[in-house]
PDB file of N, CA and C in Angstrom:
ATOM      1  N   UNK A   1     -46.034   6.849  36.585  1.00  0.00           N
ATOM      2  CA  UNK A   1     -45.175   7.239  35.485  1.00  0.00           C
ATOM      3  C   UNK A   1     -44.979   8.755  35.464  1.00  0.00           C
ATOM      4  N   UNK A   2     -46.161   9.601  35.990  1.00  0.00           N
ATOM      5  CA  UNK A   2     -46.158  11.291  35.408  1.00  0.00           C
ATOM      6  C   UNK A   2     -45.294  11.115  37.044  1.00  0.00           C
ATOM      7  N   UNK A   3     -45.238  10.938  37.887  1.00  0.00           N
ATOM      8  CA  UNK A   3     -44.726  11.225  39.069  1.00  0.00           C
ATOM      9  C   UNK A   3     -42.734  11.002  39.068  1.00  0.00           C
ATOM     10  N   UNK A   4     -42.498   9.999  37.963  1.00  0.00           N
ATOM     11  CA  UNK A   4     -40.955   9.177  37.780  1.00  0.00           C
ATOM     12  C   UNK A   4     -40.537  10.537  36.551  1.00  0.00           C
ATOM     13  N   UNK A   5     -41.364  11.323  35.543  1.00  0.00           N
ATOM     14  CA  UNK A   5     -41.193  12.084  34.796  1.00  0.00           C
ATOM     15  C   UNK A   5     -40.452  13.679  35.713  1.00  0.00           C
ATOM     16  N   UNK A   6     -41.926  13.356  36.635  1.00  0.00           N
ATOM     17  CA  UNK A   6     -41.459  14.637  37.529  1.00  0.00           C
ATOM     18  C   UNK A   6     -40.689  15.074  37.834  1.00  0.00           C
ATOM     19  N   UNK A   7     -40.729  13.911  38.729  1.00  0.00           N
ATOM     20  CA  UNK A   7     -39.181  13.831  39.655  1.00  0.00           C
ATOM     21  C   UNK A   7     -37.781  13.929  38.799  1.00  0.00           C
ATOM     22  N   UNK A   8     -38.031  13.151  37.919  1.00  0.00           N
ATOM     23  CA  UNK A   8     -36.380  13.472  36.738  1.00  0.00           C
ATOM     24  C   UNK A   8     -35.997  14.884  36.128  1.00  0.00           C
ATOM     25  N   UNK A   9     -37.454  15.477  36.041  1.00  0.00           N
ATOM     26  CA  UNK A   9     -37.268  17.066  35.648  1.00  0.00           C
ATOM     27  C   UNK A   9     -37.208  17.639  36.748  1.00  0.00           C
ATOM     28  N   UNK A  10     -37.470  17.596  37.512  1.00  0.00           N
ATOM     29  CA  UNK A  10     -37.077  18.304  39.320  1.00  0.00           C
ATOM     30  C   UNK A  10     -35.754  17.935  39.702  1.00  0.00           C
ATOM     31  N   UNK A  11     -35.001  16.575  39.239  1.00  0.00           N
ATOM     32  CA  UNK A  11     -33.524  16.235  39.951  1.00  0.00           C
ATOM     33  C   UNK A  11     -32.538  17.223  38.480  1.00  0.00           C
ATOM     34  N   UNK A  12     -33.025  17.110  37.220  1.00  0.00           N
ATOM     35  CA  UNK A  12     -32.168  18.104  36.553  1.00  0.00           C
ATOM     36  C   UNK A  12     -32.143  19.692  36.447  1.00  0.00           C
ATOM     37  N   UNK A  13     -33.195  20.268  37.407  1.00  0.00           N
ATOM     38  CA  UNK A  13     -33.237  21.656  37.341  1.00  0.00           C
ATOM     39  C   UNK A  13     -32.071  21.906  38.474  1.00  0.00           C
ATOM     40  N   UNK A  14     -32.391  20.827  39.674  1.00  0.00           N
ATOM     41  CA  UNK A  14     -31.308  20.865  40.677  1.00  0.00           C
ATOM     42  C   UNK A  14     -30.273  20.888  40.348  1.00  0.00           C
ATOM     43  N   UNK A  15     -29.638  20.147  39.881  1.00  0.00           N
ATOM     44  CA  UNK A  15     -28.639  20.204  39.195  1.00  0.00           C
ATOM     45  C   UNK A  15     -28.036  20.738  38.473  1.00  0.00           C
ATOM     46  N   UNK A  16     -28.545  21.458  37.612  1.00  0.00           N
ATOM     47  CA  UNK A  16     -28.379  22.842  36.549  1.00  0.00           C
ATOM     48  C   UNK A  16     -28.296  23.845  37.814  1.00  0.00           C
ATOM     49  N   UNK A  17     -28.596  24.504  38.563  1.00  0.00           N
ATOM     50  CA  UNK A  17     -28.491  25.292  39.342  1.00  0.00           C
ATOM     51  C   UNK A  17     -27.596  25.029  40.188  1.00  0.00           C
ATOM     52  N   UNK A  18     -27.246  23.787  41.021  1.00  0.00           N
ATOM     53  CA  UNK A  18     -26.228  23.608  41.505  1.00  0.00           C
ATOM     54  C   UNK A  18     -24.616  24.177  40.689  1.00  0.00           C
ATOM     55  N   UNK A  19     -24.444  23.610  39.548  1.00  0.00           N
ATOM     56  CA  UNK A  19     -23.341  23.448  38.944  1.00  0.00           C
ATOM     57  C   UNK A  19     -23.626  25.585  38.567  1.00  0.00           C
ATOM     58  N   UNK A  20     -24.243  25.917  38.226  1.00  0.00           N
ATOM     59  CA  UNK A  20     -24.238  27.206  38.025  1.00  0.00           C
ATOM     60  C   UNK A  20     -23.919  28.145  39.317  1.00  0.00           C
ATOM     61  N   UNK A  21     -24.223  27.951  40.575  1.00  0.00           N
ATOM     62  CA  UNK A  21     -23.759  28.637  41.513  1.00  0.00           C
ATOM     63  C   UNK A  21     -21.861  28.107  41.784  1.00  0.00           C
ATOM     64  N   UNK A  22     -21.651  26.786  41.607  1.00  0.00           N
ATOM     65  CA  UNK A  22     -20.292  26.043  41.960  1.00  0.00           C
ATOM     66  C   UNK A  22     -19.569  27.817  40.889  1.00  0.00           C
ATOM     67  N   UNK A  23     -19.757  27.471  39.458  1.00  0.00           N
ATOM     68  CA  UNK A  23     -18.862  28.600  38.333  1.00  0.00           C
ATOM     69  C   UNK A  23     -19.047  29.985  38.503  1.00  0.00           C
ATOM     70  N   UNK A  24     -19.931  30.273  39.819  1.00  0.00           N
ATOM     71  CA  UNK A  24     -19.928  31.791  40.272  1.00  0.00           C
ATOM     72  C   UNK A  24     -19.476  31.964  41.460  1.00  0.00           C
ATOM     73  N   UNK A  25     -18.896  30.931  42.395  1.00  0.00           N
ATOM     74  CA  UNK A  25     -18.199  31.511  43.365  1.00  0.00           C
ATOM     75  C   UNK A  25     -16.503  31.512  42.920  1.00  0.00           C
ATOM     76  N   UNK A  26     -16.243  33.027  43.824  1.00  0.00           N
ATOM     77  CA  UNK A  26     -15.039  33.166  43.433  1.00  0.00           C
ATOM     78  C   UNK A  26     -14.009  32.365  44.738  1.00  0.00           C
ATOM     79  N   UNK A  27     -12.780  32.160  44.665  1.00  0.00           N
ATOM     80  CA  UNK A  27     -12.369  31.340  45.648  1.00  0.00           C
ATOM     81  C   UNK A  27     -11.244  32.240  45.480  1.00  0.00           C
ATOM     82  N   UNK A  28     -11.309  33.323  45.478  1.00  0.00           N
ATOM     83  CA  UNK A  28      -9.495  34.129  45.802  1.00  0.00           C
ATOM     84  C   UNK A  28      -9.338  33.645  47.211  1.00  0.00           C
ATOM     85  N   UNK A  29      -7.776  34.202  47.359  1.00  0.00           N
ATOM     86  CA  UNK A  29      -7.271  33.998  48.662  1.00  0.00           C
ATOM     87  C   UNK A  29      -7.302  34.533  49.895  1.00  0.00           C
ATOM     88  N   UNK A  30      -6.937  35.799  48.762  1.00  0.00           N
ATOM     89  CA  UNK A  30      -6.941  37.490  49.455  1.00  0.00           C
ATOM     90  C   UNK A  30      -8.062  38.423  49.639  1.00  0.00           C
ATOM     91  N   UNK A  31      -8.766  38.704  50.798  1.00  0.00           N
ATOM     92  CA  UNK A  31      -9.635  39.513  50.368  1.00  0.00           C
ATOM     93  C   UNK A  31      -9.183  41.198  50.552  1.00  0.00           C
ATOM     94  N   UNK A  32      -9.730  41.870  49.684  1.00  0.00           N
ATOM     95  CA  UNK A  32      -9.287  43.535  48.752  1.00  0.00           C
ATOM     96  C   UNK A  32      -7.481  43.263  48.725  1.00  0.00           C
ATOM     97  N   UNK A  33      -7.335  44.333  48.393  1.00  0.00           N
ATOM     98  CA  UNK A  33      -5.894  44.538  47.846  1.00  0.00           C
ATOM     99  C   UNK A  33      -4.815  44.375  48.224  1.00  0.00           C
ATOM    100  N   UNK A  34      -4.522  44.125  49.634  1.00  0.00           N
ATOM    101  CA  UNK A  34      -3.545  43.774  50.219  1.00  0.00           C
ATOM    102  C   UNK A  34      -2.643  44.609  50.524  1.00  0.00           C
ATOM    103  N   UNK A  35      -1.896  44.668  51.656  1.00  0.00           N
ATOM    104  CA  UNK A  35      -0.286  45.433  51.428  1.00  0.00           C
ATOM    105  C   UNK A  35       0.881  45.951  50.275  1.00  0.00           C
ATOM    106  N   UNK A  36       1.260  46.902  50.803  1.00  0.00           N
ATOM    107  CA  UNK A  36       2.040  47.666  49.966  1.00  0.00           C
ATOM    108  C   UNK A  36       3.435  46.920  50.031  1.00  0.00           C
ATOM    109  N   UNK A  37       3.693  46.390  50.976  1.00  0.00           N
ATOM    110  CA  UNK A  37       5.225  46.209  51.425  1.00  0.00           C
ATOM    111  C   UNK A  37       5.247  45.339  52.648  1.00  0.00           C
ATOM    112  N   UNK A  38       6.078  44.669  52.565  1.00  0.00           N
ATOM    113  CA  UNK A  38       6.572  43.431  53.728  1.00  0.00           C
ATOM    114  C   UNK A  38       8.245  43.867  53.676  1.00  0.00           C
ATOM    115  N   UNK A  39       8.744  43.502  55.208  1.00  0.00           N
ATOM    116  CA  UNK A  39      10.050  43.680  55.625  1.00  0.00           C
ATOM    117  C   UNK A  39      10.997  42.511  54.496  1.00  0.00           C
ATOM    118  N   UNK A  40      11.492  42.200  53.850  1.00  0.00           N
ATOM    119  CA  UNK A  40      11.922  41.178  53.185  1.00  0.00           C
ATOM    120  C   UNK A  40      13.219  40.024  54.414  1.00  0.00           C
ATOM    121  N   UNK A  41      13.137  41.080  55.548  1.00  0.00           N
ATOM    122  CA  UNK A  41      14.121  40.067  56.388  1.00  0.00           C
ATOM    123  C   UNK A  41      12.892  39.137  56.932  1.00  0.00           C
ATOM    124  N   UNK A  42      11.180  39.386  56.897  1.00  0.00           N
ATOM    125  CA  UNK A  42      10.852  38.637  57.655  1.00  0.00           C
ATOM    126  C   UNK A  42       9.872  37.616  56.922  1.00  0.00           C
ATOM    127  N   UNK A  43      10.224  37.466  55.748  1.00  0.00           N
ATOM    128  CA  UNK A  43       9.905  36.517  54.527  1.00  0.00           C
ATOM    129  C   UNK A  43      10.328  35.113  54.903  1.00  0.00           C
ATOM    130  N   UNK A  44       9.952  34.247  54.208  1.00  0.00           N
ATOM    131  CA  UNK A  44       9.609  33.541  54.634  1.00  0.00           C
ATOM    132  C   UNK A  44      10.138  32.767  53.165  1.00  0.00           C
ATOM    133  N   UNK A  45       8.372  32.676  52.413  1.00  0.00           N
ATOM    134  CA  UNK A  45       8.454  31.873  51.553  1.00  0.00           C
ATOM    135  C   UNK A  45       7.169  33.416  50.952  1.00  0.00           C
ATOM    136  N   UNK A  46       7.451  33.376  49.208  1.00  0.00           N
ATOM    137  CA  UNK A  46       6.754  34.250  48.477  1.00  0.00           C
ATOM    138  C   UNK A  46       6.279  33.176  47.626  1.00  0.00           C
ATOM    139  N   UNK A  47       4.243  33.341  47.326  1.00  0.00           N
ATOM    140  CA  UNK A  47       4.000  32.376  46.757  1.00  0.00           C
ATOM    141  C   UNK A  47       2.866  33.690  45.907  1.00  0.00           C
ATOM    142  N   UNK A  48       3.228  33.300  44.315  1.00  0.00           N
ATOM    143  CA  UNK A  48       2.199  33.828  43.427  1.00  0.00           C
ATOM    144  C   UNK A  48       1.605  33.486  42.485  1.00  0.00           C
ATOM    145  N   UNK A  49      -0.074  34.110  42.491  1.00  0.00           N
ATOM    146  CA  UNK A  49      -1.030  32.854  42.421  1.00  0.00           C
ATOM    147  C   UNK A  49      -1.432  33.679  40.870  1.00  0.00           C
ATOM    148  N   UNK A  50      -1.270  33.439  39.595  1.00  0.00           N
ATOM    149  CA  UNK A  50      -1.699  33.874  38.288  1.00  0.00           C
ATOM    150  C   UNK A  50      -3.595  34.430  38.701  1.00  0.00           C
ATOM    151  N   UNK A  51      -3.786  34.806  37.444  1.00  0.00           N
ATOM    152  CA  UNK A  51      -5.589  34.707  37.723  1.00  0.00           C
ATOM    153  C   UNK A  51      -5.960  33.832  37.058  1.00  0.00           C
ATOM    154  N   UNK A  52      -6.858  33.196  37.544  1.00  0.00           N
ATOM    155  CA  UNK A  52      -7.391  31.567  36.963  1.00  0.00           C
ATOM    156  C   UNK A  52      -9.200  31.808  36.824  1.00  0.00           C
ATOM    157  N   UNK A  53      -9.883  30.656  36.937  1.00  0.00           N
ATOM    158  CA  UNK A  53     -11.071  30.192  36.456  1.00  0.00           C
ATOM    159  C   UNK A  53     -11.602  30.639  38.311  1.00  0.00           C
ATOM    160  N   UNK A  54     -10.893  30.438  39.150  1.00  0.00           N
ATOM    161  CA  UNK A  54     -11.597  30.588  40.254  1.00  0.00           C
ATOM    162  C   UNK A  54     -11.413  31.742  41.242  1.00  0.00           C
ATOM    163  N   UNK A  55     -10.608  32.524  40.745  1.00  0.00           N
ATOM    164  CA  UNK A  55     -10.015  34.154  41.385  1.00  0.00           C
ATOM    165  C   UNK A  55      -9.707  34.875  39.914  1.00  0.00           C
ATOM    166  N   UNK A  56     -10.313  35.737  39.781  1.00  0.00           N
ATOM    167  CA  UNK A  56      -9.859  36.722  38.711  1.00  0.00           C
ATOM    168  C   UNK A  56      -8.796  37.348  38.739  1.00  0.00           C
ATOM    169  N   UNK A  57      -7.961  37.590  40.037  1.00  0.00           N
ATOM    170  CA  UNK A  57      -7.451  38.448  40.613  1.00  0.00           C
ATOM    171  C   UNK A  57      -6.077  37.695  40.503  1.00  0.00           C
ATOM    172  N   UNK A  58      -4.439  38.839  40.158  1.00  0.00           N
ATOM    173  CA  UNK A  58      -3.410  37.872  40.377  1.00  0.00           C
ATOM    174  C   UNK A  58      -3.384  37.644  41.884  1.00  0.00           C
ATOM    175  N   UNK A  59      -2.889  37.057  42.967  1.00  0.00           N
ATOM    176  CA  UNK A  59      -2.547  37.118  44.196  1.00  0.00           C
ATOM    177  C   UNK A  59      -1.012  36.381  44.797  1.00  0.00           C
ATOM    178  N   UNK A  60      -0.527  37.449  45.399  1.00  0.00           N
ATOM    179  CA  UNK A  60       0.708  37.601  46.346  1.00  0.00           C
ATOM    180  C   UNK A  60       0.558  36.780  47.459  1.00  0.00           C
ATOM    181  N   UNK A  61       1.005  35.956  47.894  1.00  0.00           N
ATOM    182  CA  UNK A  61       0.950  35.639  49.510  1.00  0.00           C
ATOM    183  C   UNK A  61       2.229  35.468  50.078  1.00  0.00           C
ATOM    184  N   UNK A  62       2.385  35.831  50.621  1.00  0.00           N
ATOM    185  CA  UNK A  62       3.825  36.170  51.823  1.00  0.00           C
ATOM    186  C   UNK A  62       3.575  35.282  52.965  1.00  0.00           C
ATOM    187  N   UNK A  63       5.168  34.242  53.158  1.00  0.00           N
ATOM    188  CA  UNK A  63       4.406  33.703  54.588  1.00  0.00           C
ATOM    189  C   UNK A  63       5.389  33.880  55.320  1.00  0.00           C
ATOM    190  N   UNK A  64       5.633  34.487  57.023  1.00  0.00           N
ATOM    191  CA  UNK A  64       6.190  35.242  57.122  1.00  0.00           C
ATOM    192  C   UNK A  64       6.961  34.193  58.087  1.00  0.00           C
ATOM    193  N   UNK A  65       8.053  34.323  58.632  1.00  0.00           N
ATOM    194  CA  UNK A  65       9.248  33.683  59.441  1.00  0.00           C
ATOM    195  C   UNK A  65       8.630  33.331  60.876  1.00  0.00           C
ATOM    196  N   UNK A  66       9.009  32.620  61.712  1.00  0.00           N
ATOM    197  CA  UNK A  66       8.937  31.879  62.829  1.00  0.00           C
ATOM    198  C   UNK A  66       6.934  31.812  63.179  1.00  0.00           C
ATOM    199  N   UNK A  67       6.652  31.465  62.149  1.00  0.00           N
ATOM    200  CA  UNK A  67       4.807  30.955  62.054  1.00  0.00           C
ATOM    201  C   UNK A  67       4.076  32.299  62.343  1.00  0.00           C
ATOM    202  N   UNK A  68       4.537  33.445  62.098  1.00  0.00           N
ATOM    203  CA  UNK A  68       4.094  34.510  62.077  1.00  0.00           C
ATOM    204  C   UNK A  68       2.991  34.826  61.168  1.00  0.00           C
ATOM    205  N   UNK A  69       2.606  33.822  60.215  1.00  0.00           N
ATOM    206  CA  UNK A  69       1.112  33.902  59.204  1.00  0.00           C
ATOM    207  C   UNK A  69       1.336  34.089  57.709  1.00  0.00           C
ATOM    208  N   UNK A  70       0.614  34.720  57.541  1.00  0.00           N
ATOM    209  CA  UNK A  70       0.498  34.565  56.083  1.00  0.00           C
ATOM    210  C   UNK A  70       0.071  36.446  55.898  1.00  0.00           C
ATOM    211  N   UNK A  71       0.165  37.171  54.461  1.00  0.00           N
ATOM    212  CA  UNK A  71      -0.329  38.629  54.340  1.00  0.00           C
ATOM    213  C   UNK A  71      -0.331  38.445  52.821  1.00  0.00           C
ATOM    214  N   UNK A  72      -1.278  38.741  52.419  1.00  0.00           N
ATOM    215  CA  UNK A  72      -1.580  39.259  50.575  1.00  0.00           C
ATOM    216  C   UNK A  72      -0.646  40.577  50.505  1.00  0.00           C
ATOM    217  N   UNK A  73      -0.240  40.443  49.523  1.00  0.00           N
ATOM    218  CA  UNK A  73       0.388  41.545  49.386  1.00  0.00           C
ATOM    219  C   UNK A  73      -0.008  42.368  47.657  1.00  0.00           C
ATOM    220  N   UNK A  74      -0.445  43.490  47.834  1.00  0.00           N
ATOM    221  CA  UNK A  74      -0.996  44.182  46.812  1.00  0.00           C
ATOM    222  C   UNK A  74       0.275  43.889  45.373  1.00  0.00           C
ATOM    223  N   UNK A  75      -0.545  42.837  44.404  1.00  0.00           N
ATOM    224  CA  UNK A  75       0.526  42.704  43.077  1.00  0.00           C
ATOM    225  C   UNK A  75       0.762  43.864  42.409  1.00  0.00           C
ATOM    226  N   UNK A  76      -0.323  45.618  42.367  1.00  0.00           N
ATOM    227  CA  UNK A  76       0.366  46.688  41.758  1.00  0.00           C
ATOM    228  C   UNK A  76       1.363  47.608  42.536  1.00  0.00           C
ATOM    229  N   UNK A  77       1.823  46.902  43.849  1.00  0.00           N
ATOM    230  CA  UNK A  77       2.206  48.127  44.374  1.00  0.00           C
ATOM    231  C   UNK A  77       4.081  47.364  44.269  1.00  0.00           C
ATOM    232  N   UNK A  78       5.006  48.848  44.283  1.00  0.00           N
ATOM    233  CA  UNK A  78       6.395  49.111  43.885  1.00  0.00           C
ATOM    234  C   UNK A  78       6.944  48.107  44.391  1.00  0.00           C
ATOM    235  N   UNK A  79       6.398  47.618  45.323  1.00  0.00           N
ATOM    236  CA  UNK A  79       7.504  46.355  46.338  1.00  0.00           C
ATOM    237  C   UNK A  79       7.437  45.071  45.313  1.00  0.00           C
ATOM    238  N   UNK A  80       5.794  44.624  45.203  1.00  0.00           N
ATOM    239  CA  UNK A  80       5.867  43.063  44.321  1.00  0.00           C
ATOM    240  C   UNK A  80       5.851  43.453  43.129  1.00  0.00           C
ATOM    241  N   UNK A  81       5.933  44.443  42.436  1.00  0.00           N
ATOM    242  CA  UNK A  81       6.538  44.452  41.129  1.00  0.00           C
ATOM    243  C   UNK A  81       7.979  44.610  40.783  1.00  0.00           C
ATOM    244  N   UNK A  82       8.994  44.879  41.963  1.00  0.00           N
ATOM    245  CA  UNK A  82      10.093  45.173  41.951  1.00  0.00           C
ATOM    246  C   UNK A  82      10.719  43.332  42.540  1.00  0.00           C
ATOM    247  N   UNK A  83       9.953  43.058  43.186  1.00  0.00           N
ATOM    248  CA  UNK A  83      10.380  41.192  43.796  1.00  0.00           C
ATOM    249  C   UNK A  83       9.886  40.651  42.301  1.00  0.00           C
ATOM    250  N   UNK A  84       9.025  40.728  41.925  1.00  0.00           N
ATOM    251  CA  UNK A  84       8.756  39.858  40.538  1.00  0.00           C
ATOM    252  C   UNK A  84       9.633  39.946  39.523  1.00  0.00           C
ATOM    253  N   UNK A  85      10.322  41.245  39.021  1.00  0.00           N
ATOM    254  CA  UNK A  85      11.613  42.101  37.847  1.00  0.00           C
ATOM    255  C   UNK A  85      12.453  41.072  38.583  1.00  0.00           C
ATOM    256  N   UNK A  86      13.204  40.825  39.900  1.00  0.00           N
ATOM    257  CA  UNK A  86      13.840  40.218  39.918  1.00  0.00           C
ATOM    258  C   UNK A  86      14.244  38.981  40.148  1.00  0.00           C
ATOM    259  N   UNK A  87      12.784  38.373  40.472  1.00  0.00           N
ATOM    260  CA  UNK A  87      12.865  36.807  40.440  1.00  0.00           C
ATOM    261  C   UNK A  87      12.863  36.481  39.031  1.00  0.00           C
ATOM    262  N   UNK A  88      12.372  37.293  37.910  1.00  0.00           N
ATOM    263  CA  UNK A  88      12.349  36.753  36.444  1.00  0.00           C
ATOM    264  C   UNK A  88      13.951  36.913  36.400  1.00  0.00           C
ATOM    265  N   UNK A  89      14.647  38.066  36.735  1.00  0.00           N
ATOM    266  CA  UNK A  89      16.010  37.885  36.194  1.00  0.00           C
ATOM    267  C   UNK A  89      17.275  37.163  37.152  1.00  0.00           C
ATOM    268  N   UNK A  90      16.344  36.273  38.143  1.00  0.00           N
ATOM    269  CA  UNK A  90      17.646  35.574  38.993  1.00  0.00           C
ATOM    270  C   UNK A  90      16.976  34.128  38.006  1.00  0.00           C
ATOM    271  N   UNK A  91      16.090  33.710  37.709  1.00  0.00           N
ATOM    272  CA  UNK A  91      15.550  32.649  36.987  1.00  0.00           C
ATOM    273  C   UNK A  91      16.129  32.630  35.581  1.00  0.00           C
ATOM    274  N   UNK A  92      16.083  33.855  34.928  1.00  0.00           N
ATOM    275  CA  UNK A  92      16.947  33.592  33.479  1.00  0.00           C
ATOM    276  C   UNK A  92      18.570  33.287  33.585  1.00  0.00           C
ATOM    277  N   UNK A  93      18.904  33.963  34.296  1.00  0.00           N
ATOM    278  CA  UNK A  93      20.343  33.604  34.770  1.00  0.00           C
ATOM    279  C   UNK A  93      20.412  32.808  35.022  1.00  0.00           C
ATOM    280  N   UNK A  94      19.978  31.743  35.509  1.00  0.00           N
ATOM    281  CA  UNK A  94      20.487  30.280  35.788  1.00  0.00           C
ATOM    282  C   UNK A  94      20.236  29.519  34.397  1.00  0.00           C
TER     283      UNK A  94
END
């Protein structure tokens, strides 16, 4: 019986610790800050990621034309704040 006690308080400490490391890893995309600027002829597809429960961080990803990859692109710098001003105002316009 003290051994079935044990063991049940040994499988819930596991467990408490498990689930506590899962809500401390971060899962961004991008690692540090990313680029200033991408060619916009060699765009692709622009995908942007809010900050959530599992990246604190907003994140940019650029994926670039003929399977050329993927690049974070820094969300404070003049380029993706100037693509964002105008995807909000090609979106209200419609």
């Amino acid at each position: 019986m003290k051994s079935a006690a044990a063991f049940l308080v040994l499988a819930c400490l596991v467990m408490m610790n498990v689930q506590g490391q899962r809500t401390s890893v971060k899962r961004c995309l991008c690692q540090g800050p990313g680029q200033n600027m991408v060619h916009l002829q060699r765009v692709e597809k622009i995908e942007v990621y809010p900050a959530g429960p599992s990246c604190e961080n907003v994140e940019i990803i650029v994926t670039l034309k003929n399977g050329a990859g993927q690049k974070c692109v820094n969300p404070e710098s003049k380029f993706a704040q100037n693509y964002i001003k105008k995807a909000i105002k090609k979106r209200s316009a419609q």
